[in-house]
PDB file of N, CA and C in Angstrom:
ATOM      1  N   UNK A   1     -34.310 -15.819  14.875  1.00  0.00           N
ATOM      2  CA  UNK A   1     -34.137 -15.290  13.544  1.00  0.00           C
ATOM      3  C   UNK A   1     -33.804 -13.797  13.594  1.00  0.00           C
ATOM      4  N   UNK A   2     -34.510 -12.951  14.428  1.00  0.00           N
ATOM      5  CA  UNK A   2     -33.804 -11.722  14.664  1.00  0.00           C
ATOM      6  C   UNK A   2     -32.796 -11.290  15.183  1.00  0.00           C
ATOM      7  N   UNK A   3     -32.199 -12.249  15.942  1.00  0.00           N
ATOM      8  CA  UNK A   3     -30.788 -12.190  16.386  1.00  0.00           C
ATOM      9  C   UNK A   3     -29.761 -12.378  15.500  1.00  0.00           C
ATOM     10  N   UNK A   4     -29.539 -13.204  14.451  1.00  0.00           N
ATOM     11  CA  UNK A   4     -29.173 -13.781  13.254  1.00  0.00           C
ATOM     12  C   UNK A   4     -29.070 -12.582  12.420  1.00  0.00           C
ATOM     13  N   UNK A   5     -30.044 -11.726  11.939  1.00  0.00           N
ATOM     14  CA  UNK A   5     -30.726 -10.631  11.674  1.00  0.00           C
ATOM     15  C   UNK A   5     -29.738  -9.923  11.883  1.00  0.00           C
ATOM     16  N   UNK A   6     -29.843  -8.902  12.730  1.00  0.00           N
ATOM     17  CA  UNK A   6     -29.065  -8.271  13.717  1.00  0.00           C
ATOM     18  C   UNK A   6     -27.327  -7.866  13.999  1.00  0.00           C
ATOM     19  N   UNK A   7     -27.714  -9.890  14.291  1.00  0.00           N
ATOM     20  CA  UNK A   7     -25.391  -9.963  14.059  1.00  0.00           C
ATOM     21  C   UNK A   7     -25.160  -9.800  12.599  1.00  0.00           C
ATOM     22  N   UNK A   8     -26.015 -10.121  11.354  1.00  0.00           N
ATOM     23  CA  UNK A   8     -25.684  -9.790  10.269  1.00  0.00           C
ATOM     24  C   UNK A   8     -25.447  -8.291   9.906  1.00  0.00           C
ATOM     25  N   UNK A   9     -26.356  -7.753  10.320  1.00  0.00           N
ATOM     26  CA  UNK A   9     -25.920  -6.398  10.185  1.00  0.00           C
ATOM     27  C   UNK A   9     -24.700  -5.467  10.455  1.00  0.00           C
ATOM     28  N   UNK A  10     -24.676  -5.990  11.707  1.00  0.00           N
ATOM     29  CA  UNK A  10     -23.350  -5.488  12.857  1.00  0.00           C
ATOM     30  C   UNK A  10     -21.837  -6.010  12.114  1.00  0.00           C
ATOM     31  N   UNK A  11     -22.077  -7.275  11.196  1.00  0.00           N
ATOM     32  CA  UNK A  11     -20.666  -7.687  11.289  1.00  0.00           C
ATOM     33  C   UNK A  11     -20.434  -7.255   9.784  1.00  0.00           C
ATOM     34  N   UNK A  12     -21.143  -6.496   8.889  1.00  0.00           N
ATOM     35  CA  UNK A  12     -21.171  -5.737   7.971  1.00  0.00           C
ATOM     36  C   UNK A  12     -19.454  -4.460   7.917  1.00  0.00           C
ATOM     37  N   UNK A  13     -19.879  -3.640   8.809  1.00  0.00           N
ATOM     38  CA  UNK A  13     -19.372  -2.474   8.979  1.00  0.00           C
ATOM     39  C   UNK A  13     -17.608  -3.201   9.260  1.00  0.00           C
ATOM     40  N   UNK A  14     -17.869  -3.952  10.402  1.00  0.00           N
ATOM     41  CA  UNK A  14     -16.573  -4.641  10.786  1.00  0.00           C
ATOM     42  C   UNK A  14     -15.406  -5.484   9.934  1.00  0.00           C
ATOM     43  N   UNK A  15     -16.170  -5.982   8.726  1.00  0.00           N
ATOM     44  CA  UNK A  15     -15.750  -6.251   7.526  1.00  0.00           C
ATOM     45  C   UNK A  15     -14.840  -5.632   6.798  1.00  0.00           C
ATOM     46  N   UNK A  16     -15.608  -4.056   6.407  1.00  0.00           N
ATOM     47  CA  UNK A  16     -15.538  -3.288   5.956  1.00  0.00           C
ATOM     48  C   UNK A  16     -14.407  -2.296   6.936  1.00  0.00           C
ATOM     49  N   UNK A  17     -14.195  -2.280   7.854  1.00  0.00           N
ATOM     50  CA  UNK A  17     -13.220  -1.374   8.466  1.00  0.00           C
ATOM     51  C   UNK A  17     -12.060  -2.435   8.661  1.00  0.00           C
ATOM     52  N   UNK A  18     -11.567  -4.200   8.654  1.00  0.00           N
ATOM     53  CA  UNK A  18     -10.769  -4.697   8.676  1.00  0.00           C
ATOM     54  C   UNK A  18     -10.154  -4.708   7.057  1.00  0.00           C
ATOM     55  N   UNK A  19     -10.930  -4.648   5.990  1.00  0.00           N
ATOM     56  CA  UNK A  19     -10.930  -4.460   5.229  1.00  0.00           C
ATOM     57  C   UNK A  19      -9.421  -3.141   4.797  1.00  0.00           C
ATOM     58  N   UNK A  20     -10.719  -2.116   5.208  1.00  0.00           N
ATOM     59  CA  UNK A  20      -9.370  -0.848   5.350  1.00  0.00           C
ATOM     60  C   UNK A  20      -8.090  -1.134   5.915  1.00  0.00           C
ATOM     61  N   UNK A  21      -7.954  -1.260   6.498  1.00  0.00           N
ATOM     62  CA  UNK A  21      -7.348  -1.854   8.099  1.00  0.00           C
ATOM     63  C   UNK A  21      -5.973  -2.242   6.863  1.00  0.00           C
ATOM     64  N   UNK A  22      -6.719  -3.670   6.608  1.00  0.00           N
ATOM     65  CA  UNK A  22      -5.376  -4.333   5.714  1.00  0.00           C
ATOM     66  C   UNK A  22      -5.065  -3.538   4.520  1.00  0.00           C
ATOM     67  N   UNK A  23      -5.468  -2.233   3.579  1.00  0.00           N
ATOM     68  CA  UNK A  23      -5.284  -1.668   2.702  1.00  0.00           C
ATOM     69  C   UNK A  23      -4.231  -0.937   3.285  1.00  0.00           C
ATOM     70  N   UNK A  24      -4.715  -0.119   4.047  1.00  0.00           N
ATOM     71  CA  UNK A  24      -3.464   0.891   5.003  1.00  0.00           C
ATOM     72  C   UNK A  24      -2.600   0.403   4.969  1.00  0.00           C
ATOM     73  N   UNK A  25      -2.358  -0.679   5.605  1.00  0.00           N
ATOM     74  CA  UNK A  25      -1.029  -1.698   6.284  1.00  0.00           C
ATOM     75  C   UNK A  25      -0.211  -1.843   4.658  1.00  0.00           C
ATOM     76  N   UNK A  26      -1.061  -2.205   3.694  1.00  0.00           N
ATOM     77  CA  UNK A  26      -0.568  -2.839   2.291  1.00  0.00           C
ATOM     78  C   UNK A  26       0.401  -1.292   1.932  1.00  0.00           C
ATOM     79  N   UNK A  27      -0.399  -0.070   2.160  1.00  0.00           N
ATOM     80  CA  UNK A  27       0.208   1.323   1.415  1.00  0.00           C
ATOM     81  C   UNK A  27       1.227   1.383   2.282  1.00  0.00           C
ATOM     82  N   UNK A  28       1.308   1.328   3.621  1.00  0.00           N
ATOM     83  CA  UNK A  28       2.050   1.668   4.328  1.00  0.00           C
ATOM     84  C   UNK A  28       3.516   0.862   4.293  1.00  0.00           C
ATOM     85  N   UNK A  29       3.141  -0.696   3.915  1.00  0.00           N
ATOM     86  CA  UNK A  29       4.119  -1.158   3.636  1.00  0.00           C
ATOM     87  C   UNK A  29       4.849  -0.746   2.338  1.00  0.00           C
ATOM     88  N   UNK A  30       3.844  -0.762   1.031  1.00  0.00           N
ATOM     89  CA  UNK A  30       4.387  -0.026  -0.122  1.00  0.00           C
ATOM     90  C   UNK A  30       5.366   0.921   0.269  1.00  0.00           C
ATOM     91  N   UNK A  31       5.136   1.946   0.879  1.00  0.00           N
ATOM     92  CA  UNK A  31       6.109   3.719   0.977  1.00  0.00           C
ATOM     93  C   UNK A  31       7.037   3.041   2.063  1.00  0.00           C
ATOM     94  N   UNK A  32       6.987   1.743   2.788  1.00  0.00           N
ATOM     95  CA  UNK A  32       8.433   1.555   3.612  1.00  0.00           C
ATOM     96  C   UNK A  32       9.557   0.538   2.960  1.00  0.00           C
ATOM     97  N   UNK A  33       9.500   0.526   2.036  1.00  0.00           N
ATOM     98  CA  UNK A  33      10.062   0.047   0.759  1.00  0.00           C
ATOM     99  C   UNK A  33      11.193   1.267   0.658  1.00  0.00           C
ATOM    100  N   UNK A  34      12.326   0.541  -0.665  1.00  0.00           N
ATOM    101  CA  UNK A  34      13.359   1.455  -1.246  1.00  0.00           C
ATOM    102  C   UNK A  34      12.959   2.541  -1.571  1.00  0.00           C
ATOM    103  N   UNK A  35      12.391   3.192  -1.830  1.00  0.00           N
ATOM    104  CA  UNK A  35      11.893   4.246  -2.177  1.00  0.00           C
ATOM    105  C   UNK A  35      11.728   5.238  -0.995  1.00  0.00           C
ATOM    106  N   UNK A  36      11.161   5.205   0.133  1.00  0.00           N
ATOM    107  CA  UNK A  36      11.428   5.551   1.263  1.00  0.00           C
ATOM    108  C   UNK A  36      12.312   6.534   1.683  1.00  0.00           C
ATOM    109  N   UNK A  37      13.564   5.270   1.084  1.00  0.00           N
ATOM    110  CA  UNK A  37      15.216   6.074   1.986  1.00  0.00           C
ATOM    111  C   UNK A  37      14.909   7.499   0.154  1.00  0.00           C
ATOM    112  N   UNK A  38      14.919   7.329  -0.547  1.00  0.00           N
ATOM    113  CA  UNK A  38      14.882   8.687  -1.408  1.00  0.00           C
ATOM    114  C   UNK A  38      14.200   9.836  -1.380  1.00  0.00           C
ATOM    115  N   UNK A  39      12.937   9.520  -0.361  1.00  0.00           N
ATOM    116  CA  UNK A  39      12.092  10.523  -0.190  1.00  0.00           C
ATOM    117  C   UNK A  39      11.521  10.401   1.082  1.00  0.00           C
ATOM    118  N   UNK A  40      13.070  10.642   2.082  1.00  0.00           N
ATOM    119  CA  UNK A  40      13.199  11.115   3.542  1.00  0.00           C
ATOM    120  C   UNK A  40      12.822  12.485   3.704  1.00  0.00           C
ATOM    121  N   UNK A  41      11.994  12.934   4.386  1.00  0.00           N
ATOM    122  CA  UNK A  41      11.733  14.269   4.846  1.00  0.00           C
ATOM    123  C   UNK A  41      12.507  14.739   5.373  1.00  0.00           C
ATOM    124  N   UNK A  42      12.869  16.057   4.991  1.00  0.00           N
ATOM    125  CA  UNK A  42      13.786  16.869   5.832  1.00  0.00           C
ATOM    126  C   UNK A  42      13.164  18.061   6.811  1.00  0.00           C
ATOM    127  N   UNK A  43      13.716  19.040   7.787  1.00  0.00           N
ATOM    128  CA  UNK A  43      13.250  19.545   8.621  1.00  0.00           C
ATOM    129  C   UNK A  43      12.313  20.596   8.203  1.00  0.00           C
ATOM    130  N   UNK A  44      12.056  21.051   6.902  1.00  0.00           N
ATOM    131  CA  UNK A  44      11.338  21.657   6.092  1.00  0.00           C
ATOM    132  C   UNK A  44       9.761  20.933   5.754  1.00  0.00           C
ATOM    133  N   UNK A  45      10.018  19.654   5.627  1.00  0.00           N
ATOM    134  CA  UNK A  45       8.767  19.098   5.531  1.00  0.00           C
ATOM    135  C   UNK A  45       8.990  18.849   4.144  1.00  0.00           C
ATOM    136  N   UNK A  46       9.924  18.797   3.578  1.00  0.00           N
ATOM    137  CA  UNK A  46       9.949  18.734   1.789  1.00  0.00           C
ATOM    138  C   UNK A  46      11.062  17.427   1.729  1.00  0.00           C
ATOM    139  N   UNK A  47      10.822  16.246   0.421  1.00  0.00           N
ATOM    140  CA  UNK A  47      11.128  15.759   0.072  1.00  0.00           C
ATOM    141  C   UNK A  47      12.862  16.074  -0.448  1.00  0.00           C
ATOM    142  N   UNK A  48      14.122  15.502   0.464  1.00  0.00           N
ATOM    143  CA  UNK A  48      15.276  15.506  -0.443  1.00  0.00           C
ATOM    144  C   UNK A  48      15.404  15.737  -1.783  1.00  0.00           C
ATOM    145  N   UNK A  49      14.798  14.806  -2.717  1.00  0.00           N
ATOM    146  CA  UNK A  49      15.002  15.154  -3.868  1.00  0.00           C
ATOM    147  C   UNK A  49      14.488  16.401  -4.587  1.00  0.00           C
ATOM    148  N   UNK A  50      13.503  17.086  -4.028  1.00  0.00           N
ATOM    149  CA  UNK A  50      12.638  18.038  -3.808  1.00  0.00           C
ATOM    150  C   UNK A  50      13.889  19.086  -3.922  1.00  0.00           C
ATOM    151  N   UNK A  51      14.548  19.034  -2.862  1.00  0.00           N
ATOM    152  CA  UNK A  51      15.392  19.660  -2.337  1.00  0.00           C
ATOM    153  C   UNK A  51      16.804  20.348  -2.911  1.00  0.00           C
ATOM    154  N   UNK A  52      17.359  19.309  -3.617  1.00  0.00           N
ATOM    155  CA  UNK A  52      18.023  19.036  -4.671  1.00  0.00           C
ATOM    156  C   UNK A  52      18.150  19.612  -5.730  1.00  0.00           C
ATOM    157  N   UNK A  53      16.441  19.473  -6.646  1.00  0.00           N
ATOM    158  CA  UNK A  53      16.673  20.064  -7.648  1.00  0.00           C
ATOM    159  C   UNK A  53      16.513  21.316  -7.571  1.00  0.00           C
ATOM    160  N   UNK A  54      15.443  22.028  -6.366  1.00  0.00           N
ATOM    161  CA  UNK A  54      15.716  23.199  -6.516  1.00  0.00           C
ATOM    162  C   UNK A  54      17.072  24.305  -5.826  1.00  0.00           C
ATOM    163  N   UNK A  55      17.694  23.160  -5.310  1.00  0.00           N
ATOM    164  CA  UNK A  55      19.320  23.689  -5.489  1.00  0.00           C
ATOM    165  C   UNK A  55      19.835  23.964  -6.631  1.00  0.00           C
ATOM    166  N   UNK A  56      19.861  23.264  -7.458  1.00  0.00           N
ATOM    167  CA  UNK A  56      20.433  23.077  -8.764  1.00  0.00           C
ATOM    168  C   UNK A  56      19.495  24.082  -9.563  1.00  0.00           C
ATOM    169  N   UNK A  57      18.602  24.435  -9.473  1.00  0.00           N
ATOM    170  CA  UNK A  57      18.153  25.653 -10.081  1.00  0.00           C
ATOM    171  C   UNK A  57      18.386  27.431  -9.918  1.00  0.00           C
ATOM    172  N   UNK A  58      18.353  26.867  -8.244  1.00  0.00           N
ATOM    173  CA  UNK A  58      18.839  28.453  -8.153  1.00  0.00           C
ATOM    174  C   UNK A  58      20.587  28.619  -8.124  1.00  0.00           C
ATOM    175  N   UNK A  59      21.197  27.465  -8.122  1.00  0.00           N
ATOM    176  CA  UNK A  59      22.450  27.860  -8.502  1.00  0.00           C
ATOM    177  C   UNK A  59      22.614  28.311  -9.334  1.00  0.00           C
ATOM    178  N   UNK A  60      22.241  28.577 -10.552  1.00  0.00           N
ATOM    179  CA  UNK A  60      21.762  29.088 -11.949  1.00  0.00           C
ATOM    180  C   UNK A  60      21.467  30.504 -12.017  1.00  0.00           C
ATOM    181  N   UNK A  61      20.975  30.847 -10.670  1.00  0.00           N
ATOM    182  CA  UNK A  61      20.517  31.733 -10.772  1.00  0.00           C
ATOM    183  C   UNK A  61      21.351  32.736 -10.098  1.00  0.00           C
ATOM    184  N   UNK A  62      21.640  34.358 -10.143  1.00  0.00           N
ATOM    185  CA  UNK A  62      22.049  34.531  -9.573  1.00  0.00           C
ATOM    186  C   UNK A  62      21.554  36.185  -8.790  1.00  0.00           C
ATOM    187  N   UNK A  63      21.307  36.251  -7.780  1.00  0.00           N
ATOM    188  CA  UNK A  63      20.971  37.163  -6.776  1.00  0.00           C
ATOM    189  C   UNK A  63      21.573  38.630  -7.092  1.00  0.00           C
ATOM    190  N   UNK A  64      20.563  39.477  -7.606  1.00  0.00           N
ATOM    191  CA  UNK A  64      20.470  40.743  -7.649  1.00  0.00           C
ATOM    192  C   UNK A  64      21.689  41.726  -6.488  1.00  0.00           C
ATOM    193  N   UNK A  65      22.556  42.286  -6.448  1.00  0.00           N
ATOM    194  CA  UNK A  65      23.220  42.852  -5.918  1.00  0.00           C
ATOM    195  C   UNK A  65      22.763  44.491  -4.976  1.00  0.00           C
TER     196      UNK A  65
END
């Protein structure tokens, strides 16, 4: 009965971290989806589209002489 005991306890945690396990995998699959290719990182570490608009803003703008 204390062995029983015991493995109950132990297989608690293991549950609980396969658990995670498959959540990760679920997000991870989510963000490798279409969406993905739109919000490729560039060598900056910033999101393309990121990228983009603040092109389009400072084109607007224009640099003090």
């Amino acid at each position: 009965m204390l062995r029983t005991g015991f493995h109950a306890k132990l297989s608690k945690p293991c549950r609980a971290a396969s658990r995670t396990a498959r959540q990760k995998n679920l997000v991870l699959a989510m963000m490798a989806g279409p969406a993905a290719h739109r919000v490729r990182e560039t060598v900056a570490g910033l999101p393309r589209c990121v990228i983009a608009g603040a092109k389009e803003q400072v084109s607007e703008f224009k640099r003090p002489s």
